[in-house]
C-alpha atoms as a PDB file:
ATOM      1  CA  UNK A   1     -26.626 -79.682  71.061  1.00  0.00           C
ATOM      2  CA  UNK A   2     -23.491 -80.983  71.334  1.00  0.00           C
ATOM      3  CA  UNK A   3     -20.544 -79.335  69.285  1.00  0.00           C
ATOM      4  CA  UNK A   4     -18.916 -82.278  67.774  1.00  0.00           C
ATOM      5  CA  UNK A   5     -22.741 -82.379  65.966  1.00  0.00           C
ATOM      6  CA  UNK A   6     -22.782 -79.244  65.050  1.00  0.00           C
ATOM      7  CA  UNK A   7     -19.234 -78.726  63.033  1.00  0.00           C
ATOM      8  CA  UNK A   8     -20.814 -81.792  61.128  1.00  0.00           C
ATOM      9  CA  UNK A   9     -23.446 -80.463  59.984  1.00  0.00           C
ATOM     10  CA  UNK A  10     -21.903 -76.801  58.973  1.00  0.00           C
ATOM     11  CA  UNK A  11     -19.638 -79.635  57.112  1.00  0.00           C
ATOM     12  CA  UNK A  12     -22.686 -81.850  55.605  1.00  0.00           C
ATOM     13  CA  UNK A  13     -24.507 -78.538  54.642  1.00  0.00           C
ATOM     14  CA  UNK A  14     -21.077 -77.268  53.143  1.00  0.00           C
ATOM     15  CA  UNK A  15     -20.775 -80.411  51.023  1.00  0.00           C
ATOM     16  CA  UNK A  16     -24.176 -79.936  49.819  1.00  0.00           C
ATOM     17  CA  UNK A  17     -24.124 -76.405  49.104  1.00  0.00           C
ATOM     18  CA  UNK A  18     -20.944 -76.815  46.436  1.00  0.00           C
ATOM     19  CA  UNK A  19     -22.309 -79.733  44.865  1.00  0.00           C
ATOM     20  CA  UNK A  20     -25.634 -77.601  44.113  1.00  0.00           C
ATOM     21  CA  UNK A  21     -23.841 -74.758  42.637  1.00  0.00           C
ATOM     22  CA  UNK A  22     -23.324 -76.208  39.408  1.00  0.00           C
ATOM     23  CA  UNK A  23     -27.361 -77.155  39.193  1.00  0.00           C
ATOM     24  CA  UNK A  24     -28.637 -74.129  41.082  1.00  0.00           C
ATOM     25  CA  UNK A  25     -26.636 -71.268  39.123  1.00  0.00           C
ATOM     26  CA  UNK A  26     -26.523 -73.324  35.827  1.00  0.00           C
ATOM     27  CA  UNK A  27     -27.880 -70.410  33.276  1.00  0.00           C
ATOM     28  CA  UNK A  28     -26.568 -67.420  35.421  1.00  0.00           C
ATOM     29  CA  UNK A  29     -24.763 -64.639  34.227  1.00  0.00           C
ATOM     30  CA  UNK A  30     -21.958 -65.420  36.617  1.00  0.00           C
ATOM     31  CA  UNK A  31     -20.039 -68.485  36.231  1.00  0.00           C
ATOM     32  CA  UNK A  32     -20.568 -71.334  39.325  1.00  0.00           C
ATOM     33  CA  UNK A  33     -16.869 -72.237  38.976  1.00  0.00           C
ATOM     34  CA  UNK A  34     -15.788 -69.025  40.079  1.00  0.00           C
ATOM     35  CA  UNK A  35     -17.242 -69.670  43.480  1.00  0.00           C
ATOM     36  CA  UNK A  36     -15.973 -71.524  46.445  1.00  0.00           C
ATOM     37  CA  UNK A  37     -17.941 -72.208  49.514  1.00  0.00           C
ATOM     38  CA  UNK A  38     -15.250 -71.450  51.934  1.00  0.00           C
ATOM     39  CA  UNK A  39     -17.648 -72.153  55.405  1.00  0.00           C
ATOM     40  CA  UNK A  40     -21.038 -72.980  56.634  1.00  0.00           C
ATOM     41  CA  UNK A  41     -21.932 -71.351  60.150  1.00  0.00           C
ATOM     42  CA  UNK A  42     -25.093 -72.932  61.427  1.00  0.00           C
ATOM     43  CA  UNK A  43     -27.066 -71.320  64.750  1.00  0.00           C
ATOM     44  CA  UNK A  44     -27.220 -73.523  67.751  1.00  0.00           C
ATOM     45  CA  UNK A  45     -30.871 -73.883  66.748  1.00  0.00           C
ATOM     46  CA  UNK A  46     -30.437 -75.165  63.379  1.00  0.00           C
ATOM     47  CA  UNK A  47     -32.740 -72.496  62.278  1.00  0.00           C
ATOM     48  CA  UNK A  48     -29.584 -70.448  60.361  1.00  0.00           C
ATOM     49  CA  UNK A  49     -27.162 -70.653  58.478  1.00  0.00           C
ATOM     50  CA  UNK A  50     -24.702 -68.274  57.274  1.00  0.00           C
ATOM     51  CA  UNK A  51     -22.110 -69.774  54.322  1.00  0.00           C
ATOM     52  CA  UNK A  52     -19.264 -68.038  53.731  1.00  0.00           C
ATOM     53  CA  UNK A  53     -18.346 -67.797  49.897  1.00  0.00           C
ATOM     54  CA  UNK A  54     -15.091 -66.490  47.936  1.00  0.00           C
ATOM     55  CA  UNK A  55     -15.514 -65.143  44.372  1.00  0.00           C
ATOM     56  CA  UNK A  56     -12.718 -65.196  41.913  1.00  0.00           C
ATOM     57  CA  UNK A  57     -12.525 -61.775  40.436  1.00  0.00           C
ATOM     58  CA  UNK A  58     -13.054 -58.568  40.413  1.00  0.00           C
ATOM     59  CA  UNK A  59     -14.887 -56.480  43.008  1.00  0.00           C
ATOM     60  CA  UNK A  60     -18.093 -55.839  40.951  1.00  0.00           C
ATOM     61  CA  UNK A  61     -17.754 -59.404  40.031  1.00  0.00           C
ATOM     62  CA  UNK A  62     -17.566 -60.392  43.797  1.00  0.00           C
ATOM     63  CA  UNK A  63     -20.673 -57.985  44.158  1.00  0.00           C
ATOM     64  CA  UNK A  64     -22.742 -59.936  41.621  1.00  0.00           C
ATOM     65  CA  UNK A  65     -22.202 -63.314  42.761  1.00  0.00           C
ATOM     66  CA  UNK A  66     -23.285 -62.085  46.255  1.00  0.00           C
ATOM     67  CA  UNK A  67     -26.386 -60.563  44.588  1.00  0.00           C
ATOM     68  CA  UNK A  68     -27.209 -63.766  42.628  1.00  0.00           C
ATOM     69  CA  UNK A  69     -26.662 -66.369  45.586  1.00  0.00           C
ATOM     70  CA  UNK A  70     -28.927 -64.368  47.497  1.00  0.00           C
ATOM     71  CA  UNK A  71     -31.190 -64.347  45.012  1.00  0.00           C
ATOM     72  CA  UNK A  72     -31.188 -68.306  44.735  1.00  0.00           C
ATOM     73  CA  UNK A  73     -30.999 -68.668  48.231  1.00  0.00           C
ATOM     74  CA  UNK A  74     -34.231 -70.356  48.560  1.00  0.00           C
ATOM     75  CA  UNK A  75     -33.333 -72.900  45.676  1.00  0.00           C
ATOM     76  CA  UNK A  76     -30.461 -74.021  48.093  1.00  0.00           C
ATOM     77  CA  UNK A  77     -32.366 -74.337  50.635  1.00  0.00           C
ATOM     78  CA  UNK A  78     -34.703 -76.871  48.903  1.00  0.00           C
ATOM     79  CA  UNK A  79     -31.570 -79.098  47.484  1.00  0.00           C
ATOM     80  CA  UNK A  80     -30.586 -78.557  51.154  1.00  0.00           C
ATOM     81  CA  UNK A  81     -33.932 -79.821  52.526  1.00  0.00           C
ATOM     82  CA  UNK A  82     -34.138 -82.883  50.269  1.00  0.00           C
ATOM     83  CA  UNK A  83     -30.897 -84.125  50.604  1.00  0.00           C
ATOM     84  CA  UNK A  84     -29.851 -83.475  54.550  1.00  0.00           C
ATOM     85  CA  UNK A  85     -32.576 -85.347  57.312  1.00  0.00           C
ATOM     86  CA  UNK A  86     -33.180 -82.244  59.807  1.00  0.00           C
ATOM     87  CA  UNK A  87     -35.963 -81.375  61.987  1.00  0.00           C
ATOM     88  CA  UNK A  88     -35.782 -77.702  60.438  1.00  0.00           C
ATOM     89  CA  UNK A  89     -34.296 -76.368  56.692  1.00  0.00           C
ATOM     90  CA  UNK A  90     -31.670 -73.329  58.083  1.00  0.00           C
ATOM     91  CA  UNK A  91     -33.079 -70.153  56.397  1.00  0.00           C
ATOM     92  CA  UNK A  92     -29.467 -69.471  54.455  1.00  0.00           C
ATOM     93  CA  UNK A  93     -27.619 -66.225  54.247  1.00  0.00           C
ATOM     94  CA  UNK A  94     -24.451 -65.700  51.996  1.00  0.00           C
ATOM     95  CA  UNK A  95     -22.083 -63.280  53.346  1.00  0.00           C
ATOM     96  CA  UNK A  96     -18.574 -62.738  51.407  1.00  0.00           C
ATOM     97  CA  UNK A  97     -15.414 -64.097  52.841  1.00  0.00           C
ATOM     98  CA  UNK A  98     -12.276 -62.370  52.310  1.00  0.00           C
ATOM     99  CA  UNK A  99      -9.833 -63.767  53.873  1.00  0.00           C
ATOM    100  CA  UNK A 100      -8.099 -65.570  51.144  1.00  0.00           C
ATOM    101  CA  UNK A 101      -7.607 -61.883  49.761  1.00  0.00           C
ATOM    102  CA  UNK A 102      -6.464 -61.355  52.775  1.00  0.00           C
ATOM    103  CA  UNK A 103      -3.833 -64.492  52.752  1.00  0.00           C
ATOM    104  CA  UNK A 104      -2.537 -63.603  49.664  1.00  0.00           C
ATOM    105  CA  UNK A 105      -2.078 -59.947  50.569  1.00  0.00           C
ATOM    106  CA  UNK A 106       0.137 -61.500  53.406  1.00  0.00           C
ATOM    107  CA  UNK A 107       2.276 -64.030  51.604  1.00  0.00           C
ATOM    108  CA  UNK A 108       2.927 -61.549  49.281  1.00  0.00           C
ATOM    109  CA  UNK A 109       4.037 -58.917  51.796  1.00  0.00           C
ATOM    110  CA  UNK A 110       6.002 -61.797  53.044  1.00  0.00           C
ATOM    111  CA  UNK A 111       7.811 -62.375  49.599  1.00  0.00           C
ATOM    112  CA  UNK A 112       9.345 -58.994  49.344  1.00  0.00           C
ATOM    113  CA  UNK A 113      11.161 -58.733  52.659  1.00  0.00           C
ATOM    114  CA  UNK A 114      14.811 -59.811  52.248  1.00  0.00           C
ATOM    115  CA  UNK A 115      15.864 -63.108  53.871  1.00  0.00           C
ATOM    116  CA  UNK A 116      17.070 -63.465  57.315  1.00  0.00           C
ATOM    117  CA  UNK A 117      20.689 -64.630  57.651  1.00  0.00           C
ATOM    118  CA  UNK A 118      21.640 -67.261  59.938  1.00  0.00           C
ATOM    119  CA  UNK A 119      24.882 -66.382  60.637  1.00  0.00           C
ATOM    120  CA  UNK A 120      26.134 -68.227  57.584  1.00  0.00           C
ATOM    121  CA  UNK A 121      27.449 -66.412  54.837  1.00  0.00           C
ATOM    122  CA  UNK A 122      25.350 -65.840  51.710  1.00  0.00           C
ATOM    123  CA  UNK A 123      26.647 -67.536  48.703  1.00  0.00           C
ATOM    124  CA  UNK A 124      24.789 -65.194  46.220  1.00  0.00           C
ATOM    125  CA  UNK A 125      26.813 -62.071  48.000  1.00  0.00           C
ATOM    126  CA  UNK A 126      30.573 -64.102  47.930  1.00  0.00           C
ATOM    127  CA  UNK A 127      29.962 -65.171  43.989  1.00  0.00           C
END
């Protein structure tokens, strides 16, 4: 399978996946709108699918949302089947992605060191 193929369908099955978590978590105890599917990573095969998801909270919040899209995983996967044409439904599997922690753990890292002077004076140090 060619590759260009395959990055559109991790995109068409990403597209699909955040428009269903309105209907498919509507009633749970955690909130839909506190989730962002961040990345869909399907196998060459089409058989898998792992989607990559960031939660906006807490850690035991992060921990539930995990426990609840795995839970509903097979819910997906029907919305999946009925509204993308493949030979096969990917069996899903939601794994956590931290990297926007990660991202903002960097910029603000970034934000504390001082500036770097180009070899012009600094007006806040001559005032």
């Amino acid at each position: 399978m060619s590759v260009d193929r395959l990055e559109r369908v991790n995109s068409l099955l990403k597209r699909v996946i955040a428009e269903a978590m309105f209907t498919v978590m509507q009633g749970d105890t955690v909130a839909p709108g506190l989730i962002t599917v961040t990345g869909v990573h399907c196998g060459k095969d089409l058989r898998d699918a792992t989607v990559s998801v960031s939660v906006f909270g807490d850690d035991a919040l992060k921990e539930t949302a995990l426990q609840h899209l795995r839970h509903n995983a097979r819910r997906f996967q029907a919305v999946v089947n009925r509204e993308v044409r493949l030979k096969f439904t990917p069996r899903l599997t939601f794994k956590l992605d931290l990297s926007l922690e990660k991202g903002d753990e960097v910029l603000a890292i970034l934000d504390k060191l001082p500036p770097i002077a180009d070899g012009q004076p600094d007006p806040a140090k001559d005032a």
